[in-house]
PDB file of N, CA and C in Angstrom:
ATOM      1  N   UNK A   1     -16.470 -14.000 -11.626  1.00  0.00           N
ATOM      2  CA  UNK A   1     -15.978 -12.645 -11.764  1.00  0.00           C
ATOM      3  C   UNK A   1     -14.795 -12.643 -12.720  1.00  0.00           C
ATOM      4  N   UNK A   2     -14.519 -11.846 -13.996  1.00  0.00           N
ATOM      5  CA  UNK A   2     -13.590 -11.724 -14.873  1.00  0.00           C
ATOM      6  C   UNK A   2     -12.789 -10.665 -13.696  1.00  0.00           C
ATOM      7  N   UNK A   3     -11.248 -11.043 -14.408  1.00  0.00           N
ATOM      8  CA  UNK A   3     -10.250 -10.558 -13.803  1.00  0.00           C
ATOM      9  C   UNK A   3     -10.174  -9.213 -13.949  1.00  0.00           C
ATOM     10  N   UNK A   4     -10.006  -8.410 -12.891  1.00  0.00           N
ATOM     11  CA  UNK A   4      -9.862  -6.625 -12.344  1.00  0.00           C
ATOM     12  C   UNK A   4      -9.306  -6.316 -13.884  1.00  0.00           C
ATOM     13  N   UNK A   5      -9.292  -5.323 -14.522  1.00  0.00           N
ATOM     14  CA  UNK A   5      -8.793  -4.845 -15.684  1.00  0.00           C
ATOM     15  C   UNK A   5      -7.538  -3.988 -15.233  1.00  0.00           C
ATOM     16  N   UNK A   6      -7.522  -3.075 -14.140  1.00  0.00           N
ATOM     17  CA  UNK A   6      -6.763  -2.454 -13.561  1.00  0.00           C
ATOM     18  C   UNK A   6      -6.019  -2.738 -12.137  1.00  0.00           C
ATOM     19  N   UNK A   7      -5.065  -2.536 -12.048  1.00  0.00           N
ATOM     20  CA  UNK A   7      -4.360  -3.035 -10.903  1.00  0.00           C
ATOM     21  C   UNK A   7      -3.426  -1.631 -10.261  1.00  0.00           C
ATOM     22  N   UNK A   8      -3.595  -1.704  -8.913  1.00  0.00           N
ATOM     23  CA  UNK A   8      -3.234  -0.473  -8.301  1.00  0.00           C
ATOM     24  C   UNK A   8      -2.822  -0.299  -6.797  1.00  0.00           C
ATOM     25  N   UNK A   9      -1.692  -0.023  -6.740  1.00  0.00           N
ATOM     26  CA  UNK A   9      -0.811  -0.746  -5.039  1.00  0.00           C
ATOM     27  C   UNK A   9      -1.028   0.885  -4.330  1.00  0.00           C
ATOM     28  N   UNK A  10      -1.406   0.600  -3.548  1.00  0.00           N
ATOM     29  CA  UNK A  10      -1.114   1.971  -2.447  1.00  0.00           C
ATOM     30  C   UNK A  10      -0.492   1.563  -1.299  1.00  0.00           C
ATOM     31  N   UNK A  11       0.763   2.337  -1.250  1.00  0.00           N
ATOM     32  CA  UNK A  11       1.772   1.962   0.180  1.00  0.00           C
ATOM     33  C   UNK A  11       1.239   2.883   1.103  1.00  0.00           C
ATOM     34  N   UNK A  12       1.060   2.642   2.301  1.00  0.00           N
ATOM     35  CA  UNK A  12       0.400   3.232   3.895  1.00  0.00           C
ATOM     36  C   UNK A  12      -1.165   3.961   3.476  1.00  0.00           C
ATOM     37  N   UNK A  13      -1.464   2.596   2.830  1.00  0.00           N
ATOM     38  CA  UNK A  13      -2.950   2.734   3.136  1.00  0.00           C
ATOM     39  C   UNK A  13      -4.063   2.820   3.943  1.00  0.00           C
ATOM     40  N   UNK A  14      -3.282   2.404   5.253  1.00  0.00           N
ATOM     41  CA  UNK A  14      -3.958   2.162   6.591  1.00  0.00           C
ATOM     42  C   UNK A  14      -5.062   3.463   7.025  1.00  0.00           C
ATOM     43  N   UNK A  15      -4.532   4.455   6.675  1.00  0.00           N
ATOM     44  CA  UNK A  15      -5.351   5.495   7.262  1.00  0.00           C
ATOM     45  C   UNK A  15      -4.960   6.717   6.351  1.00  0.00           C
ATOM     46  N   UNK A  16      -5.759   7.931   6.510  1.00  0.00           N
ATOM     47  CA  UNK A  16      -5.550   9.212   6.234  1.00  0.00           C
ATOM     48  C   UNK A  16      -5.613   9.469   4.559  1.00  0.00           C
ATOM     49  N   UNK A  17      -4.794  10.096   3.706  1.00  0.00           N
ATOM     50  CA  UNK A  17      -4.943  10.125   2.638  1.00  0.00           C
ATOM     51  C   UNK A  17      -4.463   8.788   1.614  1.00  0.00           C
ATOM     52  N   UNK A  18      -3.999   7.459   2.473  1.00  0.00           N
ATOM     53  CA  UNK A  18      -3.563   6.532   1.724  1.00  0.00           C
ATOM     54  C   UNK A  18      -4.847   5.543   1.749  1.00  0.00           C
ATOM     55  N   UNK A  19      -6.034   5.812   2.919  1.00  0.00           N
ATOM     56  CA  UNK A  19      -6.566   5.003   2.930  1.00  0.00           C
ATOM     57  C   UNK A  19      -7.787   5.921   2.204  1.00  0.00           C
ATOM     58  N   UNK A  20      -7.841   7.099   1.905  1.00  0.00           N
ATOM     59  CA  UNK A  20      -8.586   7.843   0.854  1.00  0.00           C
ATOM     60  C   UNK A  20      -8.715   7.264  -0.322  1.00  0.00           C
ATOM     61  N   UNK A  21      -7.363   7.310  -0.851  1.00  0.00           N
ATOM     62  CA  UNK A  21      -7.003   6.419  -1.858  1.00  0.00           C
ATOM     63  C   UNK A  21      -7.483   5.068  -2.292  1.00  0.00           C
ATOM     64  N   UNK A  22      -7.280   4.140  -1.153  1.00  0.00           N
ATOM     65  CA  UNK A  22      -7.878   3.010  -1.721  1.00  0.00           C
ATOM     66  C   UNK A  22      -9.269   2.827  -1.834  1.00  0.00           C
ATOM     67  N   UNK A  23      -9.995   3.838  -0.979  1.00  0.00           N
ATOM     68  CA  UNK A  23     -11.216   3.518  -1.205  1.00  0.00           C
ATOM     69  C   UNK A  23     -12.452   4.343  -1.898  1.00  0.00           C
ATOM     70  N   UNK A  24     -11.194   5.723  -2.729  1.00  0.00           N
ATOM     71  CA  UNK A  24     -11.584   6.058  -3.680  1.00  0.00           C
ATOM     72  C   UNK A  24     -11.832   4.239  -5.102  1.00  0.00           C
ATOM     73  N   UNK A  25     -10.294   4.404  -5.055  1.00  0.00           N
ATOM     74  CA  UNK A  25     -10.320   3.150  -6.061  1.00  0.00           C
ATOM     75  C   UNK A  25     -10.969   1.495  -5.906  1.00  0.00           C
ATOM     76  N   UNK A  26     -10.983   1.653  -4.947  1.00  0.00           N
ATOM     77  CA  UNK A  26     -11.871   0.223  -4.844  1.00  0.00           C
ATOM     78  C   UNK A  26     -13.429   0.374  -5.201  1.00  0.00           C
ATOM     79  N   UNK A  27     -13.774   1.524  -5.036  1.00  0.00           N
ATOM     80  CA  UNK A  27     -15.263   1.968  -5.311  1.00  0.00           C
ATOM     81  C   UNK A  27     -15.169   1.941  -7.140  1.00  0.00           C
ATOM     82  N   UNK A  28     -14.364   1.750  -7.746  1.00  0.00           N
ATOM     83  CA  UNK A  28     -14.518   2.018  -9.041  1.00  0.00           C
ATOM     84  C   UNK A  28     -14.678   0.851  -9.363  1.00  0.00           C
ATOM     85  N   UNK A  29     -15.133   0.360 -10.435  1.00  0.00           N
ATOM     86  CA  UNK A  29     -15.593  -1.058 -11.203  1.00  0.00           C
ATOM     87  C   UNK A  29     -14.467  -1.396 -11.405  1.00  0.00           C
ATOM     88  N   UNK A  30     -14.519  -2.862 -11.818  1.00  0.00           N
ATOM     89  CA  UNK A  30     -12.677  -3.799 -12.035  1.00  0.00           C
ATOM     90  C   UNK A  30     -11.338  -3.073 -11.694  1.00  0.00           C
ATOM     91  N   UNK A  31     -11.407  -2.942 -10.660  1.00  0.00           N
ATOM     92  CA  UNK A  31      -9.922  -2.703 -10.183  1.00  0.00           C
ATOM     93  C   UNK A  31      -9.845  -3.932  -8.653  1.00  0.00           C
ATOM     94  N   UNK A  32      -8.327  -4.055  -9.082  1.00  0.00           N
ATOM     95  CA  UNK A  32      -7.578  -4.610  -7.939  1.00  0.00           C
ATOM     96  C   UNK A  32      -7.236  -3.776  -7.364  1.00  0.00           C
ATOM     97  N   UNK A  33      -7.220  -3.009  -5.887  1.00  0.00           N
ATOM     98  CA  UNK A  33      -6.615  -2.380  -5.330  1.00  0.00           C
ATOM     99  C   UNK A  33      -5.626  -2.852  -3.772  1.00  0.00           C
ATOM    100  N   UNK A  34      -4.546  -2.818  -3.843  1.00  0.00           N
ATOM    101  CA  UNK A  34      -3.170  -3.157  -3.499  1.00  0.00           C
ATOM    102  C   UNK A  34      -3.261  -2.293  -1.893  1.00  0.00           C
ATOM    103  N   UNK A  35      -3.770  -3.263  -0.788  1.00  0.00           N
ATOM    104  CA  UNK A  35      -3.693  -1.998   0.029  1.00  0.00           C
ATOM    105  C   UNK A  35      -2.109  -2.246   0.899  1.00  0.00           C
ATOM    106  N   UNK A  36      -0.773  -1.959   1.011  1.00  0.00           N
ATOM    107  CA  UNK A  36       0.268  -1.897   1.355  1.00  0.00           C
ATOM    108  C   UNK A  36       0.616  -1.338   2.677  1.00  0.00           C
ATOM    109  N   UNK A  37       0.022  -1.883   3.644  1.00  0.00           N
ATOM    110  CA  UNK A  37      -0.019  -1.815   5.138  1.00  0.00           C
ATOM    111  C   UNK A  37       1.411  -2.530   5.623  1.00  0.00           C
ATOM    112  N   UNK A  38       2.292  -1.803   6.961  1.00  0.00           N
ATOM    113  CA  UNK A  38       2.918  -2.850   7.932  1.00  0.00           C
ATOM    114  C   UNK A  38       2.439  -3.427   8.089  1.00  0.00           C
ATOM    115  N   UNK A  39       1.242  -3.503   8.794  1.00  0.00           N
ATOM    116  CA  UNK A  39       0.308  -4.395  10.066  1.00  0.00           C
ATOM    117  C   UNK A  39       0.110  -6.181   8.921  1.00  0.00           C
ATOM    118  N   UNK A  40       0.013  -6.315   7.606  1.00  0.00           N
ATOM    119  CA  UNK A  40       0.307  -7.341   6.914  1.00  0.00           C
ATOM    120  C   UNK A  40      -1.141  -7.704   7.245  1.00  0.00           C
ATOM    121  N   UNK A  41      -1.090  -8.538   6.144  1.00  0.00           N
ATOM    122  CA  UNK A  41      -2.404  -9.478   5.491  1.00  0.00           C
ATOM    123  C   UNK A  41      -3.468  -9.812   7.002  1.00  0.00           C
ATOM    124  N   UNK A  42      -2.794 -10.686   7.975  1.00  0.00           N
ATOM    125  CA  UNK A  42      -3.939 -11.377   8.945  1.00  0.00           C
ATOM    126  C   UNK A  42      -4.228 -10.246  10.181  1.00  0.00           C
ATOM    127  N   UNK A  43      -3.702  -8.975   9.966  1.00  0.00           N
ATOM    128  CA  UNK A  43      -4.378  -7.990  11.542  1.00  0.00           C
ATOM    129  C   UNK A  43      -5.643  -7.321  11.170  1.00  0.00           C
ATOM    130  N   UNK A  44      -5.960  -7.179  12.126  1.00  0.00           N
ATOM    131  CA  UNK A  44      -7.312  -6.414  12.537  1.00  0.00           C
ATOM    132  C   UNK A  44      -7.630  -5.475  11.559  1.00  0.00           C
ATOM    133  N   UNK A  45      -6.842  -4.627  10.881  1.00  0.00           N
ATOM    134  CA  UNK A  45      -7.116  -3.284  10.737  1.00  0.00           C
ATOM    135  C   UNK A  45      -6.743  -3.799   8.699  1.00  0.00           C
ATOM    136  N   UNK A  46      -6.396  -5.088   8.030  1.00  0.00           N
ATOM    137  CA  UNK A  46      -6.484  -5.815   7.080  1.00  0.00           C
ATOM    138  C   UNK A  46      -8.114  -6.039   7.014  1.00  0.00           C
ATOM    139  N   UNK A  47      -8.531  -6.711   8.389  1.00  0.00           N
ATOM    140  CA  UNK A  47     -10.037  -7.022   8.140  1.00  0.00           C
ATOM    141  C   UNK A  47     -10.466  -5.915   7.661  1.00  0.00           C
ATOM    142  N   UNK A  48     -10.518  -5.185   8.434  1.00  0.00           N
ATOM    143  CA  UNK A  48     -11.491  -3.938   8.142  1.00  0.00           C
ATOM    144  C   UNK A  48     -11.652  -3.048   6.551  1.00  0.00           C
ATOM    145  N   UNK A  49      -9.618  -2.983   6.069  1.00  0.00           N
ATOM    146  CA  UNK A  49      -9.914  -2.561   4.661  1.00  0.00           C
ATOM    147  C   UNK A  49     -10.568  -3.527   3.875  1.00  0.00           C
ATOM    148  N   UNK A  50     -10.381  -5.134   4.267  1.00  0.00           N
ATOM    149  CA  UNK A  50     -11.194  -5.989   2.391  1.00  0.00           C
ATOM    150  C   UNK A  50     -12.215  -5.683   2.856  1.00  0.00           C
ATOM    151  N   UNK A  51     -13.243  -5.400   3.846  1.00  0.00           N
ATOM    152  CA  UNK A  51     -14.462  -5.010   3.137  1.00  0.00           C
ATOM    153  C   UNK A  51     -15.083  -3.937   2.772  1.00  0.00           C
ATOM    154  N   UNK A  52     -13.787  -2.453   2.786  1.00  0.00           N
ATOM    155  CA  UNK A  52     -14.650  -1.469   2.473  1.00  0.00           C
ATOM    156  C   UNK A  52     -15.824  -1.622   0.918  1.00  0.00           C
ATOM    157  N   UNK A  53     -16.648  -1.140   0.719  1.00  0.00           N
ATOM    158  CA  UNK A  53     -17.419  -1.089  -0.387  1.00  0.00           C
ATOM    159  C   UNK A  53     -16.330  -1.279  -1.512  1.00  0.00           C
ATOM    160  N   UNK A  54     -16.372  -2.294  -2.572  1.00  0.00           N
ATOM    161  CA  UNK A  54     -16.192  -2.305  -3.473  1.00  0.00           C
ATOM    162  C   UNK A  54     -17.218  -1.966  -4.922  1.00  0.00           C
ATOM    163  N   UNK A  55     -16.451  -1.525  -6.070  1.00  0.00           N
ATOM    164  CA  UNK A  55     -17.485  -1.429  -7.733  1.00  0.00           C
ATOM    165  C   UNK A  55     -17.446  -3.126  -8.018  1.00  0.00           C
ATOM    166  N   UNK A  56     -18.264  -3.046  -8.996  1.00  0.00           N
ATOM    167  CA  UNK A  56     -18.400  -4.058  -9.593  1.00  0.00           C
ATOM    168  C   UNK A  56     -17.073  -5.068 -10.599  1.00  0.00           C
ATOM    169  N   UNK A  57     -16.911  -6.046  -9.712  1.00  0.00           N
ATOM    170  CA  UNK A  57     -15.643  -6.927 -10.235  1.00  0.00           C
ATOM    171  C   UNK A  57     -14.392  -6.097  -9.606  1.00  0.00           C
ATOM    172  N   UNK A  58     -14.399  -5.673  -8.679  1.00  0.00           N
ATOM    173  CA  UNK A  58     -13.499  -5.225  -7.904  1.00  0.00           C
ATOM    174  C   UNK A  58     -13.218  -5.667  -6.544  1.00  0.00           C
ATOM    175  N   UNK A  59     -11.387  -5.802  -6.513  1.00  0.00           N
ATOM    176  CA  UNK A  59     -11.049  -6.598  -4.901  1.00  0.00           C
ATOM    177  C   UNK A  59     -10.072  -5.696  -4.221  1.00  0.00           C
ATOM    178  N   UNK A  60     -10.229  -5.650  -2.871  1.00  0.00           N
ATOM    179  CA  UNK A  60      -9.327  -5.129  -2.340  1.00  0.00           C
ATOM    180  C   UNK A  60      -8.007  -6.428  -1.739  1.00  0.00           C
ATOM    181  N   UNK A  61      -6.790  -6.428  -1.666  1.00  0.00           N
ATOM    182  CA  UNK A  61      -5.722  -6.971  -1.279  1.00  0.00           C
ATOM    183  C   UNK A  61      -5.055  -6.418  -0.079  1.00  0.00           C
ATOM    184  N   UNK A  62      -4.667  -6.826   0.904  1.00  0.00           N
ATOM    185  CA  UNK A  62      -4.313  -6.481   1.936  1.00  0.00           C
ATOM    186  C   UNK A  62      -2.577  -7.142   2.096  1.00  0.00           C
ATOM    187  N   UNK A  63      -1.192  -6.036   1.797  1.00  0.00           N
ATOM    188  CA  UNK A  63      -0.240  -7.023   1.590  1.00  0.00           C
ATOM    189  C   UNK A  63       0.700  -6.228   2.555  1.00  0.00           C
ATOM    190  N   UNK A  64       1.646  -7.010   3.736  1.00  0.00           N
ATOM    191  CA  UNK A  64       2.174  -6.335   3.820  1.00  0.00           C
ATOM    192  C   UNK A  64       3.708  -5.110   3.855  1.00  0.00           C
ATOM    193  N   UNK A  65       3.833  -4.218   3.961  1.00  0.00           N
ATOM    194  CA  UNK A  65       5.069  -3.336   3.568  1.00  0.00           C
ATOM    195  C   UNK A  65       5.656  -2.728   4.801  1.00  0.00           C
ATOM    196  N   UNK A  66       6.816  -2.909   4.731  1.00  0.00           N
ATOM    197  CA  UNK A  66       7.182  -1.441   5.634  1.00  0.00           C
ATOM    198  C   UNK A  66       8.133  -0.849   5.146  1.00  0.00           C
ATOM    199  N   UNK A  67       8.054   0.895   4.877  1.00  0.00           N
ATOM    200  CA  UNK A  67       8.853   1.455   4.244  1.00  0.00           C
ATOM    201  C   UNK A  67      10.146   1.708   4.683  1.00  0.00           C
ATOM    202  N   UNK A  68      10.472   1.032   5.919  1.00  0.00           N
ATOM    203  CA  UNK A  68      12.167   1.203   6.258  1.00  0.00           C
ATOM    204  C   UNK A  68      12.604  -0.029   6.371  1.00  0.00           C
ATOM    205  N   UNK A  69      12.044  -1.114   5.400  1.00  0.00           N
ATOM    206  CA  UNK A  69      12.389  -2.075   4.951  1.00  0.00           C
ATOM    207  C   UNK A  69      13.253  -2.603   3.723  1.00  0.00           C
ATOM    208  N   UNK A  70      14.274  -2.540   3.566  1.00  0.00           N
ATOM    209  CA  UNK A  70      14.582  -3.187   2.001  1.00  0.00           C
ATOM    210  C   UNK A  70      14.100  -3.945   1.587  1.00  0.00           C
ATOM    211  N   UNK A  71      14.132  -5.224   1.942  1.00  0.00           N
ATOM    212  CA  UNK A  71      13.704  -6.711   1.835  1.00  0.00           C
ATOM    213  C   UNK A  71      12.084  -6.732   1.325  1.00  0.00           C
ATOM    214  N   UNK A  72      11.219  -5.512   2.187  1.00  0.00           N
ATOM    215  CA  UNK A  72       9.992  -5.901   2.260  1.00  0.00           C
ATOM    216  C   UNK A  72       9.154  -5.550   1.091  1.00  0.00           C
ATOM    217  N   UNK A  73      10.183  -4.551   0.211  1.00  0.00           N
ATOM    218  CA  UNK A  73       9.434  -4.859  -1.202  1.00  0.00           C
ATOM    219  C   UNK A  73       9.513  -6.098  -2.038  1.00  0.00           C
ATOM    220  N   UNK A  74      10.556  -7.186  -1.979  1.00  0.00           N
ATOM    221  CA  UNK A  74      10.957  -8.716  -2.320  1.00  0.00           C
ATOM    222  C   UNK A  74       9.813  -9.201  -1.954  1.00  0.00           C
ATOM    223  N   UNK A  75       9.699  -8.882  -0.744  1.00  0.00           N
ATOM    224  CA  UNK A  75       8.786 -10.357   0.228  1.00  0.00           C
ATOM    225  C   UNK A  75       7.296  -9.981  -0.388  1.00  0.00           C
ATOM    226  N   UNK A  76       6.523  -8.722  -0.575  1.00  0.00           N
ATOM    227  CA  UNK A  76       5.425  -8.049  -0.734  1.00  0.00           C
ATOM    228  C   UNK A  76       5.167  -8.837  -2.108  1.00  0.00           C
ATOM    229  N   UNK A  77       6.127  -8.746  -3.443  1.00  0.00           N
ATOM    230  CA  UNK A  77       5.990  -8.668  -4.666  1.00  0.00           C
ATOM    231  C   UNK A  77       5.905 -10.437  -4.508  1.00  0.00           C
ATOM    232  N   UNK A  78       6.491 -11.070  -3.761  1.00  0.00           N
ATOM    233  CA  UNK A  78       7.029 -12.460  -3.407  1.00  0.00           C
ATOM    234  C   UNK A  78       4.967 -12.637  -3.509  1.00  0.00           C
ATOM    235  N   UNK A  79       5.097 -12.648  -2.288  1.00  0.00           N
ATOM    236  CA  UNK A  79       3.228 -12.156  -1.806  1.00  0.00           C
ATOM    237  C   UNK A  79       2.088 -12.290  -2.780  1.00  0.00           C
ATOM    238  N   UNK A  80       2.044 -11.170  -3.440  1.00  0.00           N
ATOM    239  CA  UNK A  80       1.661 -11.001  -4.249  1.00  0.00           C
ATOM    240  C   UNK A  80       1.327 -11.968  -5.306  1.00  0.00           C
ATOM    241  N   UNK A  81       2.824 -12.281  -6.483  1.00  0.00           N
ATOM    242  CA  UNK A  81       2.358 -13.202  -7.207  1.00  0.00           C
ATOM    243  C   UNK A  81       2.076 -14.730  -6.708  1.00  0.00           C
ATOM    244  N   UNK A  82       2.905 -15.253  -5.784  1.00  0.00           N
ATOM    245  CA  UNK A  82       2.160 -16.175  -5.180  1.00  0.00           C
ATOM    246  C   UNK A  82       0.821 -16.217  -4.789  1.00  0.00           C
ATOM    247  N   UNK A  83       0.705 -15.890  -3.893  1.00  0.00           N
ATOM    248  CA  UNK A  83      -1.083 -16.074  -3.084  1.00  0.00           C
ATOM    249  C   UNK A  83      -2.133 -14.988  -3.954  1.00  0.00           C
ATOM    250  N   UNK A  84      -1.900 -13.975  -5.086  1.00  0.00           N
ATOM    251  CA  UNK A  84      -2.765 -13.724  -5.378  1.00  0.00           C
ATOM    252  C   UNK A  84      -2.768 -13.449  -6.838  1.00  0.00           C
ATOM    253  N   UNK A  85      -1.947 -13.948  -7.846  1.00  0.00           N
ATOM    254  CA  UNK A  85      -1.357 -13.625  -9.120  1.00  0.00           C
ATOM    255  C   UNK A  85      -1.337 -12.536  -9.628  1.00  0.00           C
ATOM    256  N   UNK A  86      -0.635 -11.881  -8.983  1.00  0.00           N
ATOM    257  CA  UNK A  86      -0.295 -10.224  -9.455  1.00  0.00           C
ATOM    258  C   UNK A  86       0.406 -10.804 -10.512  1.00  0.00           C
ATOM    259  N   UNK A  87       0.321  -9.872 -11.320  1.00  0.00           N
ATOM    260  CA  UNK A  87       1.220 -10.621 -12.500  1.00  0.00           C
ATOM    261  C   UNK A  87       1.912  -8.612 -13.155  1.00  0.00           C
ATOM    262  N   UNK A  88       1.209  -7.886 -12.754  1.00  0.00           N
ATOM    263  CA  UNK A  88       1.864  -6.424 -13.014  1.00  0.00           C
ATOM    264  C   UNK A  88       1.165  -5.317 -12.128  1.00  0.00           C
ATOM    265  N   UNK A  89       1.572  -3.903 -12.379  1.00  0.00           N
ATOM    266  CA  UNK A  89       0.556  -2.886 -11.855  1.00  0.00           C
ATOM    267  C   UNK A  89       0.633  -1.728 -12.599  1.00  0.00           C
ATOM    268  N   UNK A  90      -0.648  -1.308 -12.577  1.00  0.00           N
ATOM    269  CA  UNK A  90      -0.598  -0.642 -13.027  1.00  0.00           C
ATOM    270  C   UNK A  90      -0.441   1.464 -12.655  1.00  0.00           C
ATOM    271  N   UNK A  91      -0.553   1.483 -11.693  1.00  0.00           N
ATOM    272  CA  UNK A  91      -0.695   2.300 -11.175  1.00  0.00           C
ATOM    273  C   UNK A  91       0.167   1.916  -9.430  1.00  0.00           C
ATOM    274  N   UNK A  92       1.108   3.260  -9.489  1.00  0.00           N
ATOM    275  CA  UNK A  92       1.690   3.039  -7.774  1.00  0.00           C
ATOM    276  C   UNK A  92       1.477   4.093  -7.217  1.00  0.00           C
ATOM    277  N   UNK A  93       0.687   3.868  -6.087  1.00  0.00           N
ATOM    278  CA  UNK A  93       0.760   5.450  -5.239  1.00  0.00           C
ATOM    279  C   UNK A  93       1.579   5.221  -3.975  1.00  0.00           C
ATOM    280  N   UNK A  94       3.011   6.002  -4.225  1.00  0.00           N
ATOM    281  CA  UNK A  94       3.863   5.509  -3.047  1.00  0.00           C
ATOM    282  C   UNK A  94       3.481   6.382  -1.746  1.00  0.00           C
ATOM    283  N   UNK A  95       2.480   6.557  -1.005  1.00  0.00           N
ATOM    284  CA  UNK A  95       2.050   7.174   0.250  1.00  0.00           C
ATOM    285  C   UNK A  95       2.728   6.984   1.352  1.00  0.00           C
ATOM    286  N   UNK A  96       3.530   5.882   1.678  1.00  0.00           N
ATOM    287  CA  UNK A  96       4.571   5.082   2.827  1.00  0.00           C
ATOM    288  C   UNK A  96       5.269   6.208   2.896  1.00  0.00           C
ATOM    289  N   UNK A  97       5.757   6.635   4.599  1.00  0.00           N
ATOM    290  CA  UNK A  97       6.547   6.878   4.860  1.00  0.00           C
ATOM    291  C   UNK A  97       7.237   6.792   5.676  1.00  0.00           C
ATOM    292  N   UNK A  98       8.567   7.587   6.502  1.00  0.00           N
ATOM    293  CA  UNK A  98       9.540   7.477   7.784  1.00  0.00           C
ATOM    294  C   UNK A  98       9.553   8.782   7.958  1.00  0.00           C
ATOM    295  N   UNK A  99       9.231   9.290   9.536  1.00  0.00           N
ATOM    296  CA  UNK A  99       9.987  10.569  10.049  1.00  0.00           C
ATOM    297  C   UNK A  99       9.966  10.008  11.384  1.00  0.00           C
ATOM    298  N   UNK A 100      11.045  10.397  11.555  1.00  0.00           N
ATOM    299  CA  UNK A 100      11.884  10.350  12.703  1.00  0.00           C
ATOM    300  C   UNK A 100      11.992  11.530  13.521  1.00  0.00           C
ATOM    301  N   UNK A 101      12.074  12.660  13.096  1.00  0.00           N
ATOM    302  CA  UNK A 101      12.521  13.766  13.733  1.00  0.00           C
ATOM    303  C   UNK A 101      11.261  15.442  13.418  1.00  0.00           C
ATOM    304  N   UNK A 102      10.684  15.774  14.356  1.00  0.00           N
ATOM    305  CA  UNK A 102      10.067  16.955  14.304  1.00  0.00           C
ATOM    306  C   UNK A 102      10.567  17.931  14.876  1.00  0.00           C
ATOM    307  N   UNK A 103      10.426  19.248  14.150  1.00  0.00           N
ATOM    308  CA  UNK A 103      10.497  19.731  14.484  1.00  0.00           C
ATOM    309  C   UNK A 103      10.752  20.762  13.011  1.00  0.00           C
ATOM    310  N   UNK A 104      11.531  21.899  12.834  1.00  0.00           N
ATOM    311  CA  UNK A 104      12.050  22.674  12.102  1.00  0.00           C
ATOM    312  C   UNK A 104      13.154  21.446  10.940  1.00  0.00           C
ATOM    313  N   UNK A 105      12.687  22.024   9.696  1.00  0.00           N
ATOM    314  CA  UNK A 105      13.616  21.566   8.489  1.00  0.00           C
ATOM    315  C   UNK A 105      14.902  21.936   9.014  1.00  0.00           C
ATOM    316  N   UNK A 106      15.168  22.980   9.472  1.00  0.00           N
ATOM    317  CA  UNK A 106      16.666  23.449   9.642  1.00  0.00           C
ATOM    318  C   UNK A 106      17.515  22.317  10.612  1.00  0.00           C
ATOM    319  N   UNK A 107      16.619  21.472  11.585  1.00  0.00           N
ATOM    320  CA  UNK A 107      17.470  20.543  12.427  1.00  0.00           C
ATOM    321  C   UNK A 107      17.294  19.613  11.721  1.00  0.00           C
ATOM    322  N   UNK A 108      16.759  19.186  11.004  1.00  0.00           N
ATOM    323  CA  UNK A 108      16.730  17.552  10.532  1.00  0.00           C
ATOM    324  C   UNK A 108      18.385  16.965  10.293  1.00  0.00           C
ATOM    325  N   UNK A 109      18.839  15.927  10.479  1.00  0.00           N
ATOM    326  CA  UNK A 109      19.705  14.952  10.357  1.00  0.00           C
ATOM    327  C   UNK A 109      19.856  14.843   8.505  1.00  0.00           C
ATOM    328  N   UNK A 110      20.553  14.648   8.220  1.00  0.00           N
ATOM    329  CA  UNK A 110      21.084  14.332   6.848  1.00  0.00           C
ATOM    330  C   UNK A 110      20.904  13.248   6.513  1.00  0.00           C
ATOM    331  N   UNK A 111      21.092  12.108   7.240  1.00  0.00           N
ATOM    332  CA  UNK A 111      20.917  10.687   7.522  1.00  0.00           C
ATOM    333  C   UNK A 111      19.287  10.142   7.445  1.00  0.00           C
ATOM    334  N   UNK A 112      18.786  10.962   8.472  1.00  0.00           N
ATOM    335  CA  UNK A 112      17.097  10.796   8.643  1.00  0.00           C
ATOM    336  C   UNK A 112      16.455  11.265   7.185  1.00  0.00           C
ATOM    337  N   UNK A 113      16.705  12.786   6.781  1.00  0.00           N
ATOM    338  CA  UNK A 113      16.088  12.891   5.633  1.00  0.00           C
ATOM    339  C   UNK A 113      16.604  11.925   3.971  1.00  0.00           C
ATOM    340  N   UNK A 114      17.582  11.454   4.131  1.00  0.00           N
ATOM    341  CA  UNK A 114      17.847  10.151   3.374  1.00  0.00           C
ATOM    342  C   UNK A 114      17.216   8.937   3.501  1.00  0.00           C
ATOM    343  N   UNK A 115      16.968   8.601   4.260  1.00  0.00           N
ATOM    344  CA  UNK A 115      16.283   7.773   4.690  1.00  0.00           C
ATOM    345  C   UNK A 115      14.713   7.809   4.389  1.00  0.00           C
ATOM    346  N   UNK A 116      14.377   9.084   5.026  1.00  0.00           N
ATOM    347  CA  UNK A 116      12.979   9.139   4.361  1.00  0.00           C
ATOM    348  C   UNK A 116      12.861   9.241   2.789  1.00  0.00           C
ATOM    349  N   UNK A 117      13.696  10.231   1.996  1.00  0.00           N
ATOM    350  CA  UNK A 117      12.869   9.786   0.602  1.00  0.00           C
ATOM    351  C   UNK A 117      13.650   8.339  -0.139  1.00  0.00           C
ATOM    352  N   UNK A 118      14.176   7.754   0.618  1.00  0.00           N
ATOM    353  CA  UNK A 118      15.052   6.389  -0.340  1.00  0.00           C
ATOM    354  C   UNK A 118      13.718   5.510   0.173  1.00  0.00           C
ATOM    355  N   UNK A 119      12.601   6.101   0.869  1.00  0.00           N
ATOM    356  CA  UNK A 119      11.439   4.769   1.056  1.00  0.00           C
ATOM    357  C   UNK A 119      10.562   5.248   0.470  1.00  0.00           C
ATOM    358  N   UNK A 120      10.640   6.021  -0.636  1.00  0.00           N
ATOM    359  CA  UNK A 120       9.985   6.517  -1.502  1.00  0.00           C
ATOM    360  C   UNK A 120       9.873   6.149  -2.759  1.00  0.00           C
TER     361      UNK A 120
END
């Protein structure tokens, strides 16, 4: 297999519109697609994304993130070019997020909504 032509990270891919995402793009021919889960490379729910249907010369990656992490974009990118030679990307869909608090915009914390878009 020649190497993915395209490369493409989706953070909280696990489900809903992040996991739309990856498996819009994994269905496309030569792409790497970056799936950016907490749950990390060896859980259950890793198995399940590498084998959604892939295109032709296309892989899915299972790495993992958590967005109220600092560190865990180091360790991810760490990840990455080690065990699988990311070497760039081309495409980021930052989907990851943090909420803490429901309810009405008008109560949210100042602190909390900082928090959520700085993991953005």
């Amino acid at each position: 297999m020649s190497p993915p032509t395209t490369t493409v990270l989706i953070t909280g891919s696990k489900s809903g519109i992040g996991k739309n995402f990856l498996t819009k793009y994994a269905a496309r021919n030569n792409h790497r697609v970056i799936a950016a889960i907490r749950d990390g490379p060896d859980s259950k729910i890793a198995k399940e994304l590498e084998v959604l249907p892939k295109g032709d010369g296309s892989e899915i990656i299972v790495a993992k993130y958590d967005a109220s992490s600092e560190s865990s974009v180091r360790d991810m990118v760490s990840y990455l070019q080690s065990e699988h030679a990311v070497e760039r990307l081309d495409t980021v869909i930052a989907n990851a997020g943090i909420l803490k608090q429901w309810g009405p915009v008008r109560t949210v914390k100042i602190d909390d909504l900082v928090e959520c878009v700085l993991c953005l």
